[in-house]
N, C-alpha and C. Protein backbone atom coordinates (compact mmCIF):
# COMPACT_ATOMS: atom_id res chain seq x y z
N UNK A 1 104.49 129.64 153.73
CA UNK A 1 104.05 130.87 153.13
C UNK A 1 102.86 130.60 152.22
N UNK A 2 101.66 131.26 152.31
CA UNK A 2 100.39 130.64 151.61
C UNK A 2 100.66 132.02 150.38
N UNK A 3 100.15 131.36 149.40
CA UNK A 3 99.98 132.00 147.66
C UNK A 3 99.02 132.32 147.32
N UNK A 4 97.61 132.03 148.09
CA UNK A 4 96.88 132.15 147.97
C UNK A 4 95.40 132.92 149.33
N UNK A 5 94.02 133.31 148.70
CA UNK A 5 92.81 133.63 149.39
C UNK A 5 92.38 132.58 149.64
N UNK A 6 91.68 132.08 150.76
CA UNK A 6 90.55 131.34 150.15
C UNK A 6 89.52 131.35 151.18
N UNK A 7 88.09 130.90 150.75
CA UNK A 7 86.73 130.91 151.60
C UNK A 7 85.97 130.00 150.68
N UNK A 8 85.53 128.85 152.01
CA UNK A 8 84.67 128.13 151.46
C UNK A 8 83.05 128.51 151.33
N UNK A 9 82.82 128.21 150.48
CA UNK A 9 80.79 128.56 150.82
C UNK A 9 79.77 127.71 150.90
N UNK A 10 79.00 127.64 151.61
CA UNK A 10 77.85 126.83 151.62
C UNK A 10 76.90 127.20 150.83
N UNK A 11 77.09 126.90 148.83
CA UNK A 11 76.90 127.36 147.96
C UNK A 11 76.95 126.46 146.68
N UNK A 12 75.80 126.91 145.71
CA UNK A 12 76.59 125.87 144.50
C UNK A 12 77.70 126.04 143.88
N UNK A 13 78.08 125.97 142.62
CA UNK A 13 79.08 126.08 141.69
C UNK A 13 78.37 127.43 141.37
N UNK A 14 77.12 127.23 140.04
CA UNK A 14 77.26 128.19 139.21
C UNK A 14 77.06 129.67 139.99
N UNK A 15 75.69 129.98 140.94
CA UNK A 15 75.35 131.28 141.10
C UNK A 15 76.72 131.68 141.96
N UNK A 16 77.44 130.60 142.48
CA UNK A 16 78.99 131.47 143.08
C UNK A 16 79.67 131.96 141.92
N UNK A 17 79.90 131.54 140.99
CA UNK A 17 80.71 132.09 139.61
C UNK A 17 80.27 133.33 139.72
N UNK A 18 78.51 133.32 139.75
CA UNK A 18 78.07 134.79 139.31
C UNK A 18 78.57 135.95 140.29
N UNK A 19 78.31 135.40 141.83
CA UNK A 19 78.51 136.10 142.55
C UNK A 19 79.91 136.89 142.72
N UNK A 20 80.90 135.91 142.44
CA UNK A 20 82.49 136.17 142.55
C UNK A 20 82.72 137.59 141.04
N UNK A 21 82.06 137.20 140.33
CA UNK A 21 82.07 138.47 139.01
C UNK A 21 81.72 139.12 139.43
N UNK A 22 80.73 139.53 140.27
CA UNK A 22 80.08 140.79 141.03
C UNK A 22 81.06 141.38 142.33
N UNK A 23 81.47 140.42 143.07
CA UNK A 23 82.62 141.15 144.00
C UNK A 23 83.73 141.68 143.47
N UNK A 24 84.66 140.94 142.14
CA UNK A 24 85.31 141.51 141.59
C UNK A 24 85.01 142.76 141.24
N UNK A 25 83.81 142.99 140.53
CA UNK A 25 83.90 144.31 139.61
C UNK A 25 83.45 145.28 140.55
N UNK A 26 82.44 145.37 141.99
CA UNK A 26 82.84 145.61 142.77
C UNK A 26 83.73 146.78 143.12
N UNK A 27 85.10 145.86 143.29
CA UNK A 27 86.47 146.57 143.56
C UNK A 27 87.31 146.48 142.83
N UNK A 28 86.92 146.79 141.23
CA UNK A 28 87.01 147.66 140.35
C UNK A 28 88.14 146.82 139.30
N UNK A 29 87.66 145.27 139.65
CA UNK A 29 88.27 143.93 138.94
C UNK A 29 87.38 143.97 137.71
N UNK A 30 87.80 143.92 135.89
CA UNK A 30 87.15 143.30 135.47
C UNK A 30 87.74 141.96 135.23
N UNK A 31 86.80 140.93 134.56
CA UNK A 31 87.55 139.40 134.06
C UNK A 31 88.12 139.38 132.64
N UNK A 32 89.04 139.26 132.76
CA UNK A 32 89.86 139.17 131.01
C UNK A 32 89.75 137.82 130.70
N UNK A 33 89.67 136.70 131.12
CA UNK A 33 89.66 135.49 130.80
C UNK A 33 88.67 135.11 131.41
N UNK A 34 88.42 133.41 131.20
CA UNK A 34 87.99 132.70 131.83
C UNK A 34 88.00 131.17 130.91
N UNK A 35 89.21 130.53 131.94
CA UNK A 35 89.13 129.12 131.60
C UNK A 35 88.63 127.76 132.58
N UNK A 36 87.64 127.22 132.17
CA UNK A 36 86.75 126.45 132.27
C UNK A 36 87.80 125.40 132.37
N UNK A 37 88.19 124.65 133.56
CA UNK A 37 89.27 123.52 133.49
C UNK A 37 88.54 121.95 133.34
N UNK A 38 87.71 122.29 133.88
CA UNK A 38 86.45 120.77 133.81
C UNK A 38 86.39 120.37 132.18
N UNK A 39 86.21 121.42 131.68
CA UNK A 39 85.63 121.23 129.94
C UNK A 39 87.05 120.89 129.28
N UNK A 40 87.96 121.81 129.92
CA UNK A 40 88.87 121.63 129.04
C UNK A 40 89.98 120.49 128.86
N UNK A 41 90.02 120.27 130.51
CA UNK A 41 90.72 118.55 130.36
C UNK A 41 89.59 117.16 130.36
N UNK A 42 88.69 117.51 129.95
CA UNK A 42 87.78 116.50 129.70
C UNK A 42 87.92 116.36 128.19
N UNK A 43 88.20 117.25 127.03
CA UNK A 43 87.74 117.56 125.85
C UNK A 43 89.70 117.12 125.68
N UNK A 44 90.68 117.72 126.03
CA UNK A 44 91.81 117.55 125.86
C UNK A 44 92.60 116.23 126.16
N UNK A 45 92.07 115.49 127.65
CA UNK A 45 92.84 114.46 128.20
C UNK A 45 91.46 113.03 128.32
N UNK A 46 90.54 113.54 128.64
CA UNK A 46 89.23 112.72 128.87
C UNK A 46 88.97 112.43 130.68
N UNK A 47 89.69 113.38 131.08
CA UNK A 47 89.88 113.62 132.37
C UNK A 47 88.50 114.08 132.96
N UNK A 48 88.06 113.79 134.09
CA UNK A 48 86.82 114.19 134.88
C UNK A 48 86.75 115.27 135.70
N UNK A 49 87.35 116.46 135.90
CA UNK A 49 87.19 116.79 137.02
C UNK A 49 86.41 118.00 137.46
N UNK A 50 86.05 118.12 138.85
CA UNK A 50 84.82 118.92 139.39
C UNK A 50 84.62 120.17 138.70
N UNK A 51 83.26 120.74 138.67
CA UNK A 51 83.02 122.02 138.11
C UNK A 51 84.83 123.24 138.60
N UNK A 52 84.88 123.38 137.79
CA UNK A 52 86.03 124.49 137.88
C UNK A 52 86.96 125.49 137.65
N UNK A 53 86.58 126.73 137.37
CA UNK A 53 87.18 127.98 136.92
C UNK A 53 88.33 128.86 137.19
N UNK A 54 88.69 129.45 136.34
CA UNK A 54 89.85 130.20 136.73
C UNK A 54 89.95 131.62 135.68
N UNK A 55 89.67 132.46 136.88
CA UNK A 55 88.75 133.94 136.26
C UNK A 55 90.30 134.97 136.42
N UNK A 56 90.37 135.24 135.00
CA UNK A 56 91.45 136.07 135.15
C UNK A 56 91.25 137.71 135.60
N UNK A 57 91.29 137.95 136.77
CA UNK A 57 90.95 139.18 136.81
C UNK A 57 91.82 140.50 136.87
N UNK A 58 91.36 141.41 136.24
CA UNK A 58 92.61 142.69 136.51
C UNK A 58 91.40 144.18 136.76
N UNK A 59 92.71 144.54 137.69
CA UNK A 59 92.31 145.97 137.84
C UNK A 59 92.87 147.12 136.95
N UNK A 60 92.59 147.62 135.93
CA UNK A 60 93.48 148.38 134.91
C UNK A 60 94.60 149.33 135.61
N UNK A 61 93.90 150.45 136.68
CA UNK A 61 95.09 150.86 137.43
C UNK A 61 96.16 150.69 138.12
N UNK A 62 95.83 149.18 139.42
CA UNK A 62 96.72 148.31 139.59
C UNK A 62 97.72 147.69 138.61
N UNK A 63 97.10 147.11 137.73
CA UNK A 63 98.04 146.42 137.13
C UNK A 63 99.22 147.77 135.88
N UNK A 64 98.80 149.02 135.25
CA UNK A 64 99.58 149.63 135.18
C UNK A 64 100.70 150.06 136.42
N UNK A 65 100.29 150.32 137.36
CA UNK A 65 100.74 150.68 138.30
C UNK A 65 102.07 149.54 138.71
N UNK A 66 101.57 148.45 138.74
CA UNK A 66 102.61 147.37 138.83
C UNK A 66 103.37 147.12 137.79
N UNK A 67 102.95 147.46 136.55
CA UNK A 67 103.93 147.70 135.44
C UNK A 67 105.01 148.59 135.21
N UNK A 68 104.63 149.26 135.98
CA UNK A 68 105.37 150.78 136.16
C UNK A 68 106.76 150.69 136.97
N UNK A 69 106.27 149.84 138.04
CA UNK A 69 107.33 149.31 139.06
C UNK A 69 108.29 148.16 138.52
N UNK A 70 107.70 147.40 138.18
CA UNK A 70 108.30 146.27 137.56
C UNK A 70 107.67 145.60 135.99
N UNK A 71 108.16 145.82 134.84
CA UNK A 71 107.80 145.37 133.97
C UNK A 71 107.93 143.61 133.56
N UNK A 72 108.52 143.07 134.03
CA UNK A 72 108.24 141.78 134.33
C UNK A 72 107.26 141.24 135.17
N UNK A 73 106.75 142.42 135.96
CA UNK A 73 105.24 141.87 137.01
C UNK A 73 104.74 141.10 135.87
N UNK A 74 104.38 141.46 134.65
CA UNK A 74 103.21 141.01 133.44
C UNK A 74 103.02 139.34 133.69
N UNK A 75 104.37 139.23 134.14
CA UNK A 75 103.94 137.31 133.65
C UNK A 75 103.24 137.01 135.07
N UNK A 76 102.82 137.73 136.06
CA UNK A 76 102.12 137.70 137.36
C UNK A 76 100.72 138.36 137.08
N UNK A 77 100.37 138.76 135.89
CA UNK A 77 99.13 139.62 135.83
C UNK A 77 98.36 138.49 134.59
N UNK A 78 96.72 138.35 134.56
CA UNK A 78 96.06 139.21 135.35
C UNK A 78 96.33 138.52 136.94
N UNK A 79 95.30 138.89 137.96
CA UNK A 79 95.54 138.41 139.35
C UNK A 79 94.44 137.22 139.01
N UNK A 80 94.32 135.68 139.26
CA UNK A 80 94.02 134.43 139.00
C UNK A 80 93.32 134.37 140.13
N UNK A 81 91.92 133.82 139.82
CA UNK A 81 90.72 133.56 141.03
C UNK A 81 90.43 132.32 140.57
N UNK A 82 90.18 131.53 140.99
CA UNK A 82 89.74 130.12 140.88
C UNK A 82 88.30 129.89 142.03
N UNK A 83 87.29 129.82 141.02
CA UNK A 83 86.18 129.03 141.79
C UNK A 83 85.83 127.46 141.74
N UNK A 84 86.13 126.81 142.31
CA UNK A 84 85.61 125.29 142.16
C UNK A 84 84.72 124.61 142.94
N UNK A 85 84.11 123.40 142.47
CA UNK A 85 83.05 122.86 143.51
C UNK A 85 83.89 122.18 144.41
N UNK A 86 83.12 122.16 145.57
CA UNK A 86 83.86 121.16 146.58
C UNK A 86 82.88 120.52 147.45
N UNK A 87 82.52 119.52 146.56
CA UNK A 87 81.31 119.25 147.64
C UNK A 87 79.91 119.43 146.89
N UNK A 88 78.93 119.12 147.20
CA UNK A 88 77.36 119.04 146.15
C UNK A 88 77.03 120.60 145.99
N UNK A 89 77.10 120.94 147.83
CA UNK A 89 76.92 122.27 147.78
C UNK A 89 77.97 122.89 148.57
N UNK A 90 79.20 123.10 148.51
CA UNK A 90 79.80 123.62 149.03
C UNK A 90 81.28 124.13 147.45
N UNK A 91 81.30 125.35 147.78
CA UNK A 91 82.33 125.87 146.61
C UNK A 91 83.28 126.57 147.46
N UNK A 92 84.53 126.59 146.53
CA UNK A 92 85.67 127.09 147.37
C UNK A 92 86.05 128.19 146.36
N UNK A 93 86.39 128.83 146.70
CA UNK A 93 86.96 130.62 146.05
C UNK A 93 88.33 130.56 146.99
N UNK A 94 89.45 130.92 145.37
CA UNK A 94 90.55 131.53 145.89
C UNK A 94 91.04 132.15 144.99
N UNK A 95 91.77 133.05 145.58
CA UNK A 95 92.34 134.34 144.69
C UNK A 95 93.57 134.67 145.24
N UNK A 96 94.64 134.10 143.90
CA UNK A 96 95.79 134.46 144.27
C UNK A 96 96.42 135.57 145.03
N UNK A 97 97.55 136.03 146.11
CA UNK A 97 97.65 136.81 147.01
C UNK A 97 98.99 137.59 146.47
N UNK A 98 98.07 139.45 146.14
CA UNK A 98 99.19 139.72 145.40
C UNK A 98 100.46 140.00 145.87
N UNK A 99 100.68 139.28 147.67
CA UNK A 99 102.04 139.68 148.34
C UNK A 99 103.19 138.44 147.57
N UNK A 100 102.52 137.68 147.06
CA UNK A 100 103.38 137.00 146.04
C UNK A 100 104.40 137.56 145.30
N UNK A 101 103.76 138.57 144.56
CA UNK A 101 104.89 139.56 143.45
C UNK A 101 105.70 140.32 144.31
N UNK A 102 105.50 140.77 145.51
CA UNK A 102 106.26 141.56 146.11
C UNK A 102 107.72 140.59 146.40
N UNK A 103 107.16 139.36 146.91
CA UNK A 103 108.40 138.17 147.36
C UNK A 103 109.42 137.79 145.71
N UNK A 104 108.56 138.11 145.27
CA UNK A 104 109.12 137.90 143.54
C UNK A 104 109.52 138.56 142.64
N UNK A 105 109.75 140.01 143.53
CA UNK A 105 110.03 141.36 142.66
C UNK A 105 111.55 141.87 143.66
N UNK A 106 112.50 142.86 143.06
CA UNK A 106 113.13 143.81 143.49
C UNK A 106 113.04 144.77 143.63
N UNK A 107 111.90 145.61 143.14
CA UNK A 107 110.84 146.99 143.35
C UNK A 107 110.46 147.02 144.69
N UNK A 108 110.79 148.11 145.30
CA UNK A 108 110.09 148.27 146.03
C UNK A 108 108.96 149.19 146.25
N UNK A 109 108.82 149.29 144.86
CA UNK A 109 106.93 150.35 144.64
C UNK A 109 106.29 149.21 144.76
N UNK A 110 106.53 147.98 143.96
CA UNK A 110 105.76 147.10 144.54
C UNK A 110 104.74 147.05 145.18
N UNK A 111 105.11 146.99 146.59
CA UNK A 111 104.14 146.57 147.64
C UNK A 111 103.40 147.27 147.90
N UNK A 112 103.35 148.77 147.78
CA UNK A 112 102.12 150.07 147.57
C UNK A 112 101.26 149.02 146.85
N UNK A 113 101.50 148.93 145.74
CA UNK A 113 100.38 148.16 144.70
C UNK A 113 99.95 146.79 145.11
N UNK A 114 100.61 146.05 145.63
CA UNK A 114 100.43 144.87 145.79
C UNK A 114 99.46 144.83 147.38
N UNK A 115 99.66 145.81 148.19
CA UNK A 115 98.80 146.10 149.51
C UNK A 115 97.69 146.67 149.04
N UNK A 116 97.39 147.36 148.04
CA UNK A 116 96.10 147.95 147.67
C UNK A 116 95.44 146.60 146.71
N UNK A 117 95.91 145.67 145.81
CA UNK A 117 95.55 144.72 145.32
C UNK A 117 95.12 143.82 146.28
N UNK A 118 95.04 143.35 147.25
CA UNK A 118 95.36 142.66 148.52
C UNK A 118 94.06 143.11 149.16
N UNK A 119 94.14 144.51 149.72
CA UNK A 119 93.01 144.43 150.06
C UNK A 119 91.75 144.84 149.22
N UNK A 120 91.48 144.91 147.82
CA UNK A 120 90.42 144.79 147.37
C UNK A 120 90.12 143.40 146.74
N UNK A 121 90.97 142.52 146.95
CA UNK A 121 90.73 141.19 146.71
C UNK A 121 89.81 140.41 148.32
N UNK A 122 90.77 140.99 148.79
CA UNK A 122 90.13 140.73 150.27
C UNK A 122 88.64 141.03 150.58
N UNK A 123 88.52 142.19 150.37
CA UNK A 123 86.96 142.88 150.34
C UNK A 123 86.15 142.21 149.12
N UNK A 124 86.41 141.71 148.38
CA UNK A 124 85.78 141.24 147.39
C UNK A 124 85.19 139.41 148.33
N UNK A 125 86.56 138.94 148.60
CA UNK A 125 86.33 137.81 149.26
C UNK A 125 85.29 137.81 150.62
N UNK A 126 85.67 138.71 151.16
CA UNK A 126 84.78 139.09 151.99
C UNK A 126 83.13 139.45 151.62
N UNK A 127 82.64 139.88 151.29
CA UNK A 127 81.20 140.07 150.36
C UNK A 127 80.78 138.93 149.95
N UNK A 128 81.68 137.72 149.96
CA UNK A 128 80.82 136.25 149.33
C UNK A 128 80.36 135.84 151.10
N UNK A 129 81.46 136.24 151.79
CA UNK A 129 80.70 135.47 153.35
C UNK A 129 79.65 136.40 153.97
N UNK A 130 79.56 137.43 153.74
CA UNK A 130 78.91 138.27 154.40
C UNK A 130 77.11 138.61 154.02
């Protein structure tokens, strides 16, 4: 069972960051976070590793909407995108798959929300290959 989006790009690190903020908001994602994992286990552990982000994104209506159904969704929100390098020029984008919460919920409003989350994550992912 996969947990996740993903699409590789024949792309750098940074202007994909930019680009992935633009598909999000898009389809009507803004970013509430953003943790920088490269900086932060380098600065915390002295650890090395590749350019790499993790963009917390939410849709305000979705995610009420999933609150509504299940108030424990929260510890599943925002929906988690991770851009990292893979490669000099090649970056990988993935964005957690919100049929996850549905497998992890007893609601069954759920999946209304979680199929409309789904596919504007999708369409978002889609717009980086296209």
């Amino acid at each position: 069972m996969s947990y996740a989006m993903t699409v590789r790009l024949p792309a750098e690190f940074a202007p994909t960051v930019e680009r992935v903020r633009a598909a999000l908001k898009d389809q009507g994602f803004g970013v509430l976070t953003e943790i920088d994992m490269r900086a932060t286990l380098r600065e915390k552990l002295g650890v090395d590793l590749e350019e790499y982000v993790v963009l917390g994104a939410c849709n305000p209506p979705l995610a009420h909407r999933a609150l509504e159904a299940d108030r424990g969704i929260g510890l599943l929100l925002p929906c988690n995108v991770v851009v990292r390098a893979d490669g000099p020029d090649t970056t990988l984008v993935q964005a957690m798959d919100p049929q996850v919460m549905v497998r992890l919920s007893d609601s069954a409003d759920l999946r209304e929300v979680a199929d409309e989350a789904t596919r504007r994550l999708r369409a978002a992912l889609d717009t980086l290959t296209g």
